[in-house]
Protein backbone atom coordinates (compact mmCIF):
# COMPACT_ATOMS: atom_id res chain seq x y z
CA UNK A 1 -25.87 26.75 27.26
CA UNK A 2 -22.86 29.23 28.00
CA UNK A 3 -21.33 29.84 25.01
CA UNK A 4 -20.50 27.98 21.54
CA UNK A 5 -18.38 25.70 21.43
CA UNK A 6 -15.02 25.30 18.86
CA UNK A 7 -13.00 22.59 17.68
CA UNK A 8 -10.20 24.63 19.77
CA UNK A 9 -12.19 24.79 22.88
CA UNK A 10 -12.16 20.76 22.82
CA UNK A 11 -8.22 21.19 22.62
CA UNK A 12 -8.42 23.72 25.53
CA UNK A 13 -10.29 21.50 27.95
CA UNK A 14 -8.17 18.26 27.29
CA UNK A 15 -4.88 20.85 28.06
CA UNK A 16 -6.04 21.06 31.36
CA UNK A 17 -6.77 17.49 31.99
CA UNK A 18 -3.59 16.09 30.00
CA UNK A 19 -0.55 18.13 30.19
CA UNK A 20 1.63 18.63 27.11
CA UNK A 21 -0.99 17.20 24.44
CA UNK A 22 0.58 17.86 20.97
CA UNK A 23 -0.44 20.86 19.27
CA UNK A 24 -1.42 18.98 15.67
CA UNK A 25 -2.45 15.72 17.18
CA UNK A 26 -5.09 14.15 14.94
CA UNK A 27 -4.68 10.66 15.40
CA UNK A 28 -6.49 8.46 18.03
CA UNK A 29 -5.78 9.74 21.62
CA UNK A 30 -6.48 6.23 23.61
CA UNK A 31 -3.74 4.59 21.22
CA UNK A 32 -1.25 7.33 21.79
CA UNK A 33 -2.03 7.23 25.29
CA UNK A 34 -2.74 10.66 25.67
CA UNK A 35 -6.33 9.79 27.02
CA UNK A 36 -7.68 7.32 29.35
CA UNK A 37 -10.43 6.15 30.76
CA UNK A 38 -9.94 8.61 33.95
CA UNK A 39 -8.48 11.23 31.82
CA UNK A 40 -12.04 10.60 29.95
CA UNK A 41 -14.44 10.82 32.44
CA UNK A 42 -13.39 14.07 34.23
CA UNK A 43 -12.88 15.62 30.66
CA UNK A 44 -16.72 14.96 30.01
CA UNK A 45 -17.71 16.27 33.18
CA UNK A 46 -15.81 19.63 32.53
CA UNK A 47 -17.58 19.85 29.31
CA UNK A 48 -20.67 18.79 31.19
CA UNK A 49 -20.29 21.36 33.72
CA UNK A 50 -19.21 24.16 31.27
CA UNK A 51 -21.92 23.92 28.81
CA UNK A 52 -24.94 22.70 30.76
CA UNK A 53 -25.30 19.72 28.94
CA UNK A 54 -25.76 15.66 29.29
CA UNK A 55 -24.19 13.50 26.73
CA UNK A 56 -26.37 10.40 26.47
CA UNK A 57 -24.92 7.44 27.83
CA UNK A 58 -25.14 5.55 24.50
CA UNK A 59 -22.79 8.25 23.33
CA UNK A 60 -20.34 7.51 25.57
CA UNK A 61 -18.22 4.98 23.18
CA UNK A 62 -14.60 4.90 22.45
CA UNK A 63 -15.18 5.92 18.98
CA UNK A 64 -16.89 8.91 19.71
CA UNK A 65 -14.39 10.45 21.87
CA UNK A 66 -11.00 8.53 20.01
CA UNK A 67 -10.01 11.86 17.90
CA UNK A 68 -10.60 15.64 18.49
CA UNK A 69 -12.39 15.97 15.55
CA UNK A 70 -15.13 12.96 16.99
CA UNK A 71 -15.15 14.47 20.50
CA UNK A 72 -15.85 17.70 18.85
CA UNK A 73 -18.72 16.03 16.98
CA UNK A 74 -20.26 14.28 19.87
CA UNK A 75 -19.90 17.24 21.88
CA UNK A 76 -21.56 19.60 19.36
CA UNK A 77 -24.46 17.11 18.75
CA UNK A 78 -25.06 16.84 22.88
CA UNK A 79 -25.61 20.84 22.62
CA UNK A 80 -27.96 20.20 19.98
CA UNK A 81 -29.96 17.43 21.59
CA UNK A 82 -30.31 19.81 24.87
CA UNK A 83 -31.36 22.93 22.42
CA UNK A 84 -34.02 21.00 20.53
CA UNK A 85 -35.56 19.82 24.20
């Protein structure tokens, strides 16, 4: 693992996926249309590829990447899962 991961980096990474994301943007990011299914994938392999990690395919739901806050909780519990190995 590289480093720890915040709730900001998860902003930082979808900034350079998805231009212009709003700064306070809490509510669900597929029905604002801010994410996508494309937008999706190559933001989990940048957080893949980042912090040497695999997030389960049964993880990979729309719920669990539909806010900031649940992407930052899926994220974090992927680092943990590769930790405890």
């Amino acid at each position: 693992m590289k480093k720890e991961l915040g709730f900001e980096d998860i902003k930082i990474f979808l900034g350079k996926i998805i231009l212009n994301i709003p700064e306070d943007i809490t509510e669900n990011l597929f029905e604002q249309n801010i994410l996508d299914s494309i937008s999706l994938i190559s933001f989990i392999v940048s957080i893949e590829d980042e912090y040497s990690i695999n997030i389960s395919p049964s993880d990979l739901t729309s719920a669990n990447f539909s806010t900031i806050e649940n992407i930052y909780n899926t994220i974090k519990n992927s680092i943990q899962k590769e930790v405890t190995k």
